[in-house]
N, C-alpha and C. Protein backbone atom coordinates (compact mmCIF):
# COMPACT_ATOMS: atom_id res chain seq x y z
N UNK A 1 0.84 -1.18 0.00
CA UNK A 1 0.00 0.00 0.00
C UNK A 1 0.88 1.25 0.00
N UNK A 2 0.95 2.36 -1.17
CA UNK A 2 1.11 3.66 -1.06
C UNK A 2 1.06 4.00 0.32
N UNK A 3 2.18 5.21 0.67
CA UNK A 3 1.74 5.98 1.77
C UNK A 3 1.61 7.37 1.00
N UNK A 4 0.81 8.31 1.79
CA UNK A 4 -0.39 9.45 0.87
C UNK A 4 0.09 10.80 2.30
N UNK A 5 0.06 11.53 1.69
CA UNK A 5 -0.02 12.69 2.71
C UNK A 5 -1.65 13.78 3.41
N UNK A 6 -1.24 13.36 4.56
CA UNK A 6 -2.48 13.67 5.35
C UNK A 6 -3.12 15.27 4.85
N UNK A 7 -4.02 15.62 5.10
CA UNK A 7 -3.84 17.67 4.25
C UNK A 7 -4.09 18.20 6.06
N UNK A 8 -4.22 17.42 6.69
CA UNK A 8 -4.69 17.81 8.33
C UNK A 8 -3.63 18.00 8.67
N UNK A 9 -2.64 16.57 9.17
CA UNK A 9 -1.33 16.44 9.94
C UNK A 9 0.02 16.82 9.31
N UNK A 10 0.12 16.28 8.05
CA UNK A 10 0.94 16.30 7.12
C UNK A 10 1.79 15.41 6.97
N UNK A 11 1.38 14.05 7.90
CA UNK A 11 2.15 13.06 8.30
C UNK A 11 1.71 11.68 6.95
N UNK A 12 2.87 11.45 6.39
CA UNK A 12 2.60 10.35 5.63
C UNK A 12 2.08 8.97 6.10
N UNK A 13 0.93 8.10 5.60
CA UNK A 13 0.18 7.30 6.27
C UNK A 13 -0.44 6.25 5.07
N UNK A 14 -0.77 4.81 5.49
CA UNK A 14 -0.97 4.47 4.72
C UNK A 14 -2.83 3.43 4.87
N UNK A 15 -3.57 3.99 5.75
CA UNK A 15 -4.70 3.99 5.90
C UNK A 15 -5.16 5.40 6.45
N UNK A 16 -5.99 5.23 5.83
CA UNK A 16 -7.18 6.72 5.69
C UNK A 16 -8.50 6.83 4.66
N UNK A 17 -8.86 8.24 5.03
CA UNK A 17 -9.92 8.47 3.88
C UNK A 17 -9.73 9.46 2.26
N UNK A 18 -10.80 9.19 1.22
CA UNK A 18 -10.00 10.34 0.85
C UNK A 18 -11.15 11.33 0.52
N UNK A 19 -11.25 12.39 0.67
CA UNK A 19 -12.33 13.34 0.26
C UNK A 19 -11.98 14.31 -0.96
N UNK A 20 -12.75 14.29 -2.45
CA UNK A 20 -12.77 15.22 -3.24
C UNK A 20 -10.69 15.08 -3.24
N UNK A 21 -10.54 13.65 -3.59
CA UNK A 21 -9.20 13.07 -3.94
C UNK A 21 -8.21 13.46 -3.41
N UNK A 22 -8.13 13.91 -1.69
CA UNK A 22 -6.88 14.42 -0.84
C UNK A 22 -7.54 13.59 0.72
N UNK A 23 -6.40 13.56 1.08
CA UNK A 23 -6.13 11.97 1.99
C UNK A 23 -6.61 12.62 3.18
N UNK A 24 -7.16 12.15 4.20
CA UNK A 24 -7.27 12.01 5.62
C UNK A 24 -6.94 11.14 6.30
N UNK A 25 -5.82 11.17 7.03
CA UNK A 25 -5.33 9.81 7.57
C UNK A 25 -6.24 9.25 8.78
N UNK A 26 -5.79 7.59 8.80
CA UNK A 26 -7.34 7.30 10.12
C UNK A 26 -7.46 7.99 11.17
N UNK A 27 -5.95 8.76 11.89
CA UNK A 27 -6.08 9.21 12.96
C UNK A 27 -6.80 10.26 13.00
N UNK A 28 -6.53 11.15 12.06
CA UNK A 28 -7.01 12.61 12.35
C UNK A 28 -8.40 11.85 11.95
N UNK A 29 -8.99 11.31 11.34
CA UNK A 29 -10.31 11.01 10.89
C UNK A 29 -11.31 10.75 12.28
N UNK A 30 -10.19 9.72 13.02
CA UNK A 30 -10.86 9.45 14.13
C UNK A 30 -11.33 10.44 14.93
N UNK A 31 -10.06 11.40 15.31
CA UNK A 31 -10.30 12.66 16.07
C UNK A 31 -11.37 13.49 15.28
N UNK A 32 -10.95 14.00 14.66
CA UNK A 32 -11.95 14.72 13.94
C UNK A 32 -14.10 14.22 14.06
N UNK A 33 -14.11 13.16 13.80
CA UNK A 33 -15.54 12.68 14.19
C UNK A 33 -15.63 12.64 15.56
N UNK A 34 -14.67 12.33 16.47
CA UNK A 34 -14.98 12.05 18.25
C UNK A 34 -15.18 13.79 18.42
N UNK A 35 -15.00 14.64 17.70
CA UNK A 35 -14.32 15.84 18.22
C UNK A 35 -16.21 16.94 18.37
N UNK A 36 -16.33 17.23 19.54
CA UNK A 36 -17.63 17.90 19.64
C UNK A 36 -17.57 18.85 18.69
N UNK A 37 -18.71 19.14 18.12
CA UNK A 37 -19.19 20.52 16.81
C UNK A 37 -19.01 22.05 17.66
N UNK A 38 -18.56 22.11 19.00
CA UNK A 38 -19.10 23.29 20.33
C UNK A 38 -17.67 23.66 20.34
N UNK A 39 -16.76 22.37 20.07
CA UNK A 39 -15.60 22.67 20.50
C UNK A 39 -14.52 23.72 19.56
N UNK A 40 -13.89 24.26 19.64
CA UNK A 40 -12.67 25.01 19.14
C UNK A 40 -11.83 24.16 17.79
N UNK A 41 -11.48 23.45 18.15
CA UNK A 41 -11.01 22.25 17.15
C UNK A 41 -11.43 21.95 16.24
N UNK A 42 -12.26 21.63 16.48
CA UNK A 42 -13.92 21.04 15.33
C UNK A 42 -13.53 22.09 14.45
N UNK A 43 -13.44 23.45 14.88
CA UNK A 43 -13.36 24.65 13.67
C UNK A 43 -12.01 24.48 13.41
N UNK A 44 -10.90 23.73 14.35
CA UNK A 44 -9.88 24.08 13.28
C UNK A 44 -9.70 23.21 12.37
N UNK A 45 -10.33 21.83 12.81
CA UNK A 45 -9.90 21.00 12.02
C UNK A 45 -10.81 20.61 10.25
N UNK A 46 -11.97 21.91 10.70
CA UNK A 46 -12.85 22.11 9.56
C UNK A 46 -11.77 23.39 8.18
N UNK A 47 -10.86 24.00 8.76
CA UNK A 47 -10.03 24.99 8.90
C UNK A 47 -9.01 24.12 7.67
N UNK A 48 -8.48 23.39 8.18
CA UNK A 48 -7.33 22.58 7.46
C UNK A 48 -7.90 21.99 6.40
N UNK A 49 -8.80 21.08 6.83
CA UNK A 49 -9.47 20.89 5.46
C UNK A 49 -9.90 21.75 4.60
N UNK A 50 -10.68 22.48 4.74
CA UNK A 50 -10.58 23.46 3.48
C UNK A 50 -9.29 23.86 2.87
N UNK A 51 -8.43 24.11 3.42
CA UNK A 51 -6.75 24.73 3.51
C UNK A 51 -6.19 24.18 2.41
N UNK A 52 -6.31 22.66 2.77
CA UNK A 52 -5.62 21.09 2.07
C UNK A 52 -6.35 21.21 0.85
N UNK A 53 -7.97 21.14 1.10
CA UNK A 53 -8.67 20.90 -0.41
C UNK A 53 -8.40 22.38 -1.30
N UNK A 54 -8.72 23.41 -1.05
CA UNK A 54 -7.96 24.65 -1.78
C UNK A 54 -6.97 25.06 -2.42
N UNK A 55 -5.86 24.65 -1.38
CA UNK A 55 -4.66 25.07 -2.39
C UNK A 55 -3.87 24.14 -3.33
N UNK A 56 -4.65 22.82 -2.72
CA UNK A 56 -4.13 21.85 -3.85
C UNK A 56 -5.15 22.22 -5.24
N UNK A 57 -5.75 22.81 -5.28
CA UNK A 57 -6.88 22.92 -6.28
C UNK A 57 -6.66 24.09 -7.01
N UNK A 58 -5.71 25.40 -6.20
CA UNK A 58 -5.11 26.55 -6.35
C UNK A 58 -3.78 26.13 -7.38
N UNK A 59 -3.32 25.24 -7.21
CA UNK A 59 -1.91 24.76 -7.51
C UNK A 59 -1.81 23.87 -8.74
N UNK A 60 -3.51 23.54 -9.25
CA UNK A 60 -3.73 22.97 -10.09
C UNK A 60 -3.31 21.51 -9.98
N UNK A 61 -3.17 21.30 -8.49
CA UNK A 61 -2.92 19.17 -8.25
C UNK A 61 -3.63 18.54 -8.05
């Protein structure tokens, strides 16, 4: 199995998800769903993702 780069952590991994073809590795995936919608995080980690899906899309990759 490929290892893929996370757009959250940035940590190369070789289980995850992929959304709109850029990787989420299981961990952050995990966190990210355990992570309350109230909490601070939740926004950042809504934050990165956009970040990850954008500028790879900015960059034409």
């Amino acid at each position: 199995m490929v290892s893929e780069r996370c757009i959250i952590c940035g940590r190369f991994k070789n289980e995850g998800i992929e959304i709109l073809d850029k990787f989420i590795c299981a961990e952050c995936e995990e966190t990210l769903v355990n992570t309350d919608i109230c909490d601070s995080m939740y926004d950042m980690y809504k934050e990165l993702i956009k970040k990850g899906i954008y500028s790879c899309q900015a960059e034409g990759l």
